[in-house]
N, C-alpha and C. Protein backbone atom coordinates (compact mmCIF):
# COMPACT_ATOMS: atom_id res chain seq x y z
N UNK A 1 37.79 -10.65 0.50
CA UNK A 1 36.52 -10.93 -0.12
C UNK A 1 35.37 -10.39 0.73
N UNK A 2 35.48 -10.77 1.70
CA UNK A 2 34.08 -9.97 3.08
C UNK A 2 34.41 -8.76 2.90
N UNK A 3 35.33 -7.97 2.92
CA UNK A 3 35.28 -6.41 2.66
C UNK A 3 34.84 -6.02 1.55
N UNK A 4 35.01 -6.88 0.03
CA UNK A 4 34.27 -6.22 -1.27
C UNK A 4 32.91 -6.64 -0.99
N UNK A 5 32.02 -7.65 -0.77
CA UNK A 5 30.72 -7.66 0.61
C UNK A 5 29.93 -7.01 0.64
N UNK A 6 30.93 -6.49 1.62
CA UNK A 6 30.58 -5.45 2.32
C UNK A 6 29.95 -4.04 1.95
N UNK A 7 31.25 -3.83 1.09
CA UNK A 7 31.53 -2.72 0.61
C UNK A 7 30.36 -2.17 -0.77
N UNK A 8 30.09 -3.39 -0.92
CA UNK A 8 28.79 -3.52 -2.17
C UNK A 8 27.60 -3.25 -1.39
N UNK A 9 27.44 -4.42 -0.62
CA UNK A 9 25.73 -3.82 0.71
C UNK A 9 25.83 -2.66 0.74
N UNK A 10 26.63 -1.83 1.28
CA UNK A 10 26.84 -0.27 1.70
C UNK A 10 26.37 0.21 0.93
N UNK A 11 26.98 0.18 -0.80
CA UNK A 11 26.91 0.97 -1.61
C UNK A 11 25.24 1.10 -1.93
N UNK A 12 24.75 0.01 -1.87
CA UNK A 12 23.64 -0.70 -2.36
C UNK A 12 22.56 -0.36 -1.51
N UNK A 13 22.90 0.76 -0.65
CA UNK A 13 21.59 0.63 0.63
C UNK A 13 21.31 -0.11 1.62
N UNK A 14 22.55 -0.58 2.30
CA UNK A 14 22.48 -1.67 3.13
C UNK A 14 22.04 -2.33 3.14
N UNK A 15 21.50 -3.28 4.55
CA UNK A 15 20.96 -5.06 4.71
C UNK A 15 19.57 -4.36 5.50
N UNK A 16 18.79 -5.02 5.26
CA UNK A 16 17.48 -4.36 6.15
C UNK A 16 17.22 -5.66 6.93
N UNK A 17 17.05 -5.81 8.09
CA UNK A 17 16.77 -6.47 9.33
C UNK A 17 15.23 -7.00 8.54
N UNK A 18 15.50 -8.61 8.87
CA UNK A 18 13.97 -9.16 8.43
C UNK A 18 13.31 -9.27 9.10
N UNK A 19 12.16 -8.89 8.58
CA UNK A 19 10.87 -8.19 9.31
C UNK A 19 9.49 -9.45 9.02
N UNK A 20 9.32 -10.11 9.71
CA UNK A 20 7.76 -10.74 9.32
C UNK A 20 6.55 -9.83 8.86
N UNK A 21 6.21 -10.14 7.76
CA UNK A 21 5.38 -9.05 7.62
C UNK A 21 4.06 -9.95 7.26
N UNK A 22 3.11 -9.95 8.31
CA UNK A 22 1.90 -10.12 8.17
C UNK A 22 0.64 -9.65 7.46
N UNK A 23 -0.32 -10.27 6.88
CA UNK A 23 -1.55 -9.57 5.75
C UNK A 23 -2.44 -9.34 7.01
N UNK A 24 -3.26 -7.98 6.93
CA UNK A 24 -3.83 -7.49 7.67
C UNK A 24 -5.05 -7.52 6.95
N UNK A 25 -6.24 -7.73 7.52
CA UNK A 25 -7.67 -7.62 6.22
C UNK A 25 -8.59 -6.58 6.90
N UNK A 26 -9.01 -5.59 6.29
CA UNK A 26 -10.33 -5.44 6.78
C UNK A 26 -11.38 -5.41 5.97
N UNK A 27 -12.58 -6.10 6.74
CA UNK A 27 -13.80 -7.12 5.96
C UNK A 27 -14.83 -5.74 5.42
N UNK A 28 -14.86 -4.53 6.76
CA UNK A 28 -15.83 -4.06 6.35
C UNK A 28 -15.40 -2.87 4.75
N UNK A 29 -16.76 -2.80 4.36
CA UNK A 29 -15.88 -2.09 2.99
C UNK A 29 -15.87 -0.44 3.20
N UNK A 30 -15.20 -0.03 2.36
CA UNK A 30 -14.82 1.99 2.83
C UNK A 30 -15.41 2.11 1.04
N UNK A 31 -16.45 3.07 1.61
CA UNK A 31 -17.05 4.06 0.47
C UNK A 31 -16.09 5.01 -0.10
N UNK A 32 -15.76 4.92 -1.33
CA UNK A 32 -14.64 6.22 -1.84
C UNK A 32 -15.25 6.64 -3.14
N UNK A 33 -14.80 8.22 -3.01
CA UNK A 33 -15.39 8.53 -4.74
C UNK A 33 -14.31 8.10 -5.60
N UNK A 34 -13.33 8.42 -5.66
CA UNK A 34 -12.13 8.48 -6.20
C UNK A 34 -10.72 7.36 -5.75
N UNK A 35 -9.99 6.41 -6.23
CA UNK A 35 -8.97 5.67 -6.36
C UNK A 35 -8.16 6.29 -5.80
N UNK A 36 -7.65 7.54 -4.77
CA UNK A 36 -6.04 8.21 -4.26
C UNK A 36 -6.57 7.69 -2.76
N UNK A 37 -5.73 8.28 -2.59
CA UNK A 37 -5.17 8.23 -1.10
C UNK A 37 -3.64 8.80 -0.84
N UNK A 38 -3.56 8.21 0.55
CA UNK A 38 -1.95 8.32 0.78
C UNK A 38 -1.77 7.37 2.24
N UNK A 39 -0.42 7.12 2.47
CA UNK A 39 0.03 6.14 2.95
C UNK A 39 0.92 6.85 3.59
N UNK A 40 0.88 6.47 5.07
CA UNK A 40 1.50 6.90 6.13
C UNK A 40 1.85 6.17 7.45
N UNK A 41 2.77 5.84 8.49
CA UNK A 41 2.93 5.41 9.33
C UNK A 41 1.73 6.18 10.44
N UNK A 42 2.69 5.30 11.84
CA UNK A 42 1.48 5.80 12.83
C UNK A 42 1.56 7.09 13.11
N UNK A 43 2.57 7.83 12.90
CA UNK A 43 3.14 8.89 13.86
C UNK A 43 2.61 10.27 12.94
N UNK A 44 2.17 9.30 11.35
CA UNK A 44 0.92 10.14 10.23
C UNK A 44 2.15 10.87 9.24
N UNK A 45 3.10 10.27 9.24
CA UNK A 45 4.42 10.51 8.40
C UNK A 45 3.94 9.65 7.11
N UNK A 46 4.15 10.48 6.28
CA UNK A 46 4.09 9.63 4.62
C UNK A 46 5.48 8.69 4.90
N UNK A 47 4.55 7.70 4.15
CA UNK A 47 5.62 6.71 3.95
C UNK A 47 5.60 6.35 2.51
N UNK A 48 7.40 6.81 2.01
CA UNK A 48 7.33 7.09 0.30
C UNK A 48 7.45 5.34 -0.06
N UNK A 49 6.93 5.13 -1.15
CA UNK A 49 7.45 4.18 -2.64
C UNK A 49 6.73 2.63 -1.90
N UNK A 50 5.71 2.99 -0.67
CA UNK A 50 5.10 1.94 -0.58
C UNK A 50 4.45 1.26 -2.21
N UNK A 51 4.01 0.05 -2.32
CA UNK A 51 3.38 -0.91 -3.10
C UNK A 51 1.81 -0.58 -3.01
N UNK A 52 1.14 -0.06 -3.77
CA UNK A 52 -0.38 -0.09 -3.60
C UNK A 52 -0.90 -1.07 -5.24
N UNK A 53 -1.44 -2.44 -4.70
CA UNK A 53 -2.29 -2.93 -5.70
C UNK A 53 -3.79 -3.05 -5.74
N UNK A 54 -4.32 -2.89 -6.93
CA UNK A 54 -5.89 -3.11 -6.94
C UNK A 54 -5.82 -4.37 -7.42
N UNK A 55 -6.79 -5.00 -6.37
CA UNK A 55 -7.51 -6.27 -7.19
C UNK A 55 -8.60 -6.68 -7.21
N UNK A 56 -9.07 -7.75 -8.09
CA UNK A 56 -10.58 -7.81 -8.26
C UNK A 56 -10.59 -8.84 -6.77
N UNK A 57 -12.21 -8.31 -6.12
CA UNK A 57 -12.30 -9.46 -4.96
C UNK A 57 -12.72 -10.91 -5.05
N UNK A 58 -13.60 -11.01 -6.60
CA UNK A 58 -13.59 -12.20 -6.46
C UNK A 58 -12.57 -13.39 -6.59
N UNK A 59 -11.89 -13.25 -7.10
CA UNK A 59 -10.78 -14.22 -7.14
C UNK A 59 -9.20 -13.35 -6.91
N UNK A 60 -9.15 -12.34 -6.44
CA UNK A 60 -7.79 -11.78 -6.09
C UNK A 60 -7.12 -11.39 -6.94
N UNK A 61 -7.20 -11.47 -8.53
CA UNK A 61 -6.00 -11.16 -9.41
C UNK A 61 -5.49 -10.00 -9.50
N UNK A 62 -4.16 -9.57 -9.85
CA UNK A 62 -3.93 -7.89 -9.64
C UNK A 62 -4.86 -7.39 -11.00
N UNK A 63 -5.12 -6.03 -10.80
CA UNK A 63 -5.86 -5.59 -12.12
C UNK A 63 -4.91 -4.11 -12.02
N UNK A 64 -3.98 -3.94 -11.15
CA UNK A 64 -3.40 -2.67 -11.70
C UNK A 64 -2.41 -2.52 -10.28
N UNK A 65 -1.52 -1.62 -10.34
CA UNK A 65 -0.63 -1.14 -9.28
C UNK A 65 0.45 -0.25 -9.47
N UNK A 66 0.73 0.73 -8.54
CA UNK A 66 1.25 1.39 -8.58
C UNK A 66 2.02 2.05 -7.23
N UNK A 67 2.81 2.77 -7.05
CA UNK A 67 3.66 2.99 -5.75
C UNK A 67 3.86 4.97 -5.51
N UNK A 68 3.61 4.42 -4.11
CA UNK A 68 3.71 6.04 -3.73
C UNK A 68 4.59 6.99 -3.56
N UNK A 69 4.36 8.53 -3.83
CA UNK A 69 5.29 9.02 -4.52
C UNK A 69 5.95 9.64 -2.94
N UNK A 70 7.11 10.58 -3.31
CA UNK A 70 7.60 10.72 -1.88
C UNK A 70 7.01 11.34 -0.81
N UNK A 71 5.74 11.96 -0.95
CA UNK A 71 5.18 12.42 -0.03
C UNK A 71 3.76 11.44 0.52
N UNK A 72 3.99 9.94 0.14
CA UNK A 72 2.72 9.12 0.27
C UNK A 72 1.86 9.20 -0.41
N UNK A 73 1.49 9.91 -1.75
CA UNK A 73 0.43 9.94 -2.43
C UNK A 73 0.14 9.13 -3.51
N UNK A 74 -0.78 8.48 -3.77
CA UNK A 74 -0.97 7.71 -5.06
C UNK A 74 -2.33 7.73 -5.48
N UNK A 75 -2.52 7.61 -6.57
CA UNK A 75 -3.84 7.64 -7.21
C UNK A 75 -3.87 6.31 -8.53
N UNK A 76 -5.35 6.14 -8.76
CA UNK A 76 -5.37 5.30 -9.68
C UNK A 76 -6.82 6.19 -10.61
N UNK A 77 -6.61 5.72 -11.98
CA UNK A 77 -7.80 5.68 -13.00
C UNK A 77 -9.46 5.67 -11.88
N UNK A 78 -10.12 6.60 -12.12
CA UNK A 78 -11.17 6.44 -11.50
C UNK A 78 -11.92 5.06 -12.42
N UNK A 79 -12.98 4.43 -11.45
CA UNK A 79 -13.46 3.24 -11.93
C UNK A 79 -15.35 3.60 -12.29
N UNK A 80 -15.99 3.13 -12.80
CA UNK A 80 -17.65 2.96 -12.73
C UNK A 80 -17.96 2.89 -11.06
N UNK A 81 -19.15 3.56 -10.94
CA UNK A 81 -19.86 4.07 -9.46
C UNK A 81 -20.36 2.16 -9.62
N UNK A 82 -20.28 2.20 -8.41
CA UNK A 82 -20.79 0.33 -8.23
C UNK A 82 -19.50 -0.54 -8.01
N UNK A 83 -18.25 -0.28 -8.97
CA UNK A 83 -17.38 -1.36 -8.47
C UNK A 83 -16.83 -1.36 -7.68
N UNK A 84 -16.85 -2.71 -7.13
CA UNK A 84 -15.92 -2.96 -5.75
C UNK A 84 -14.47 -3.70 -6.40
N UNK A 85 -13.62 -3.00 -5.22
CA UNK A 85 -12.38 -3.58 -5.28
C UNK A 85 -11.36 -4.01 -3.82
N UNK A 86 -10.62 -4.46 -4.67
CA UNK A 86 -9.16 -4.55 -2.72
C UNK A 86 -8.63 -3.49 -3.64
N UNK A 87 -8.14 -3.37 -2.22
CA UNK A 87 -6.95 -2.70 -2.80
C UNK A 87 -5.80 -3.01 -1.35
N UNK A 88 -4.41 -3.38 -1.61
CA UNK A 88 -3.85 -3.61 -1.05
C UNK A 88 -2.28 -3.18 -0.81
N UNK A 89 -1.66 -2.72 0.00
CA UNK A 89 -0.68 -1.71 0.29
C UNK A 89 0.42 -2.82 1.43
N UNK A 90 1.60 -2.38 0.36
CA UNK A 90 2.68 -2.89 0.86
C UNK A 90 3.70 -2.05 1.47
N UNK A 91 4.84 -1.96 2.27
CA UNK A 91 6.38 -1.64 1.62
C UNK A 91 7.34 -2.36 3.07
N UNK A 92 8.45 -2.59 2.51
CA UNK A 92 9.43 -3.14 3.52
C UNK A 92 9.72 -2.65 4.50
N UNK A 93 9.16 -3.69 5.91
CA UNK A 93 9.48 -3.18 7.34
C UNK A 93 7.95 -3.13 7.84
N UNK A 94 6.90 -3.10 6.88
CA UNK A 94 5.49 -3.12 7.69
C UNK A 94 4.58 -3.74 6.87
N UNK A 95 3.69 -4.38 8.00
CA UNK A 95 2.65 -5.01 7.37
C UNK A 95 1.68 -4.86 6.59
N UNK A 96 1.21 -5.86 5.76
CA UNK A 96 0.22 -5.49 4.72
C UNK A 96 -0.57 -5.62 5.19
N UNK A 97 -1.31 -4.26 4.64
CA UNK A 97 -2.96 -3.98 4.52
C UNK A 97 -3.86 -4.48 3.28
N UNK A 98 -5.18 -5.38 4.06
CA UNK A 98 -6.02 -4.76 2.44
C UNK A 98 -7.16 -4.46 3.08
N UNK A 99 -8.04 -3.21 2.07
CA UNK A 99 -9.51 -3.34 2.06
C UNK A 99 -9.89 -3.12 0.84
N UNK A 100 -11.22 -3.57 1.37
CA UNK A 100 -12.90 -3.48 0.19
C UNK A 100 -13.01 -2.13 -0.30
N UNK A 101 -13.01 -1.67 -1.33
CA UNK A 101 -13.19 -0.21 -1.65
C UNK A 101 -14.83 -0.42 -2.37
N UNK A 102 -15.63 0.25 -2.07
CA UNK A 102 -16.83 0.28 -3.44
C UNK A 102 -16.80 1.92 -3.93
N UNK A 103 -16.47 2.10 -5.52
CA UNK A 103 -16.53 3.13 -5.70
C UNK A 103 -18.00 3.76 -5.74
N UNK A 104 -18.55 4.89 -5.38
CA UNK A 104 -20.02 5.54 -5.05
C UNK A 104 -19.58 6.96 -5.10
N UNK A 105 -20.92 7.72 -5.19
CA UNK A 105 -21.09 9.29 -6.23
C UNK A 105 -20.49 9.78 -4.69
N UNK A 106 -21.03 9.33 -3.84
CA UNK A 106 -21.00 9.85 -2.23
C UNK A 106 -20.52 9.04 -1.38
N UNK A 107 -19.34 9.89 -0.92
CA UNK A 107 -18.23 8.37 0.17
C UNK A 107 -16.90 9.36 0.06
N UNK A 108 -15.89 8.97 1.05
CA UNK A 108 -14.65 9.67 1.24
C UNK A 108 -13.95 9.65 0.20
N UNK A 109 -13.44 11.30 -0.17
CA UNK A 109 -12.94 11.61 -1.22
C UNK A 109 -11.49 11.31 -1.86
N UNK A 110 -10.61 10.18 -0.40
CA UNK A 110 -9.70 9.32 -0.66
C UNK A 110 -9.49 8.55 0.49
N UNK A 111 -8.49 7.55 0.43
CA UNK A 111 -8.58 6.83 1.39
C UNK A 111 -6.99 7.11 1.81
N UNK A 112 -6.59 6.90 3.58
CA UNK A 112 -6.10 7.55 3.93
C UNK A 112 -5.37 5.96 4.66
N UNK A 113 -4.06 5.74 4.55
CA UNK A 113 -3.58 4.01 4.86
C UNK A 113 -2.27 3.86 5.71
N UNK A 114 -2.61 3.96 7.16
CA UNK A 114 -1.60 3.93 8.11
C UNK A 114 -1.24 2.51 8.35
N UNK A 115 0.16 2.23 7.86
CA UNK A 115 0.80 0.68 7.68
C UNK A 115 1.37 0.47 9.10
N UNK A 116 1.07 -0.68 9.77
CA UNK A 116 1.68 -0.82 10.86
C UNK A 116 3.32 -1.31 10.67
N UNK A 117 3.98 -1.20 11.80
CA UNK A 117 5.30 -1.52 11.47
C UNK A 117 5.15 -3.12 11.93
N UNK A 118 6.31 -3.71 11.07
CA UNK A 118 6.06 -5.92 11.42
C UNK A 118 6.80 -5.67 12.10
N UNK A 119 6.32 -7.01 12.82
CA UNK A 119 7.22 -7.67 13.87
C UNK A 119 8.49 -8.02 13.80
């Protein structure tokens, strides 16, 4: 029985070592024209099929999400100049990020999201 188990984890992509994964915030907000970015470790390696959600800040609810493709890239629906959002980025083995986005005519043309690895 431990060898069919086994033999299933394997097949399945193995067991991934649990990782505490802590919410990381940052308060101040990042000017963006546009909803993309990309998502990368420290070493500035895309990191594929991370979790990126938007949510509204006043009360947190998701309002959309989507996951990055294998080279770290993701984009969302551009929004009205004025709204603010989170937006918040996941994937297994590193900690979550969020920030304040306000979309504006003038501000970085994506946002660029180096996930630390958890503890």
């Amino acid at each position: 029985m431990r060898i069919g188990l086994l033999a299933i984890l394997l097949l399945a992509g193995g067991v991934m070592p649990a990782c505490a994964q802590e919410l990381i915030i940052h308060v101040k907000p990042i000017r963006v024209r546009h909803l993309a970015g990309m998502v990368v470790d420290r070493t500035g390696a895309p990191i594929e099929y991370a979790e990126i959600q938007l949510r509204d800040p006043a009360d947190h609810p998701m309002l959309a999400s989507t996951f990055a493709d294998a080279k770290g890239r993701f984009a969302f629906a551009d929004k009205k100049r004025g709204t603010q959002l989170e937006i918040r980025v996941s994937r297994n083995g590193f900690n979550i990020l969020q920030y304040t986005l306000t979309i504006v005519a003038f501000g970085r043309d994506k946002i660029r999201v180096m996930l630390p690895v958890a503890a």
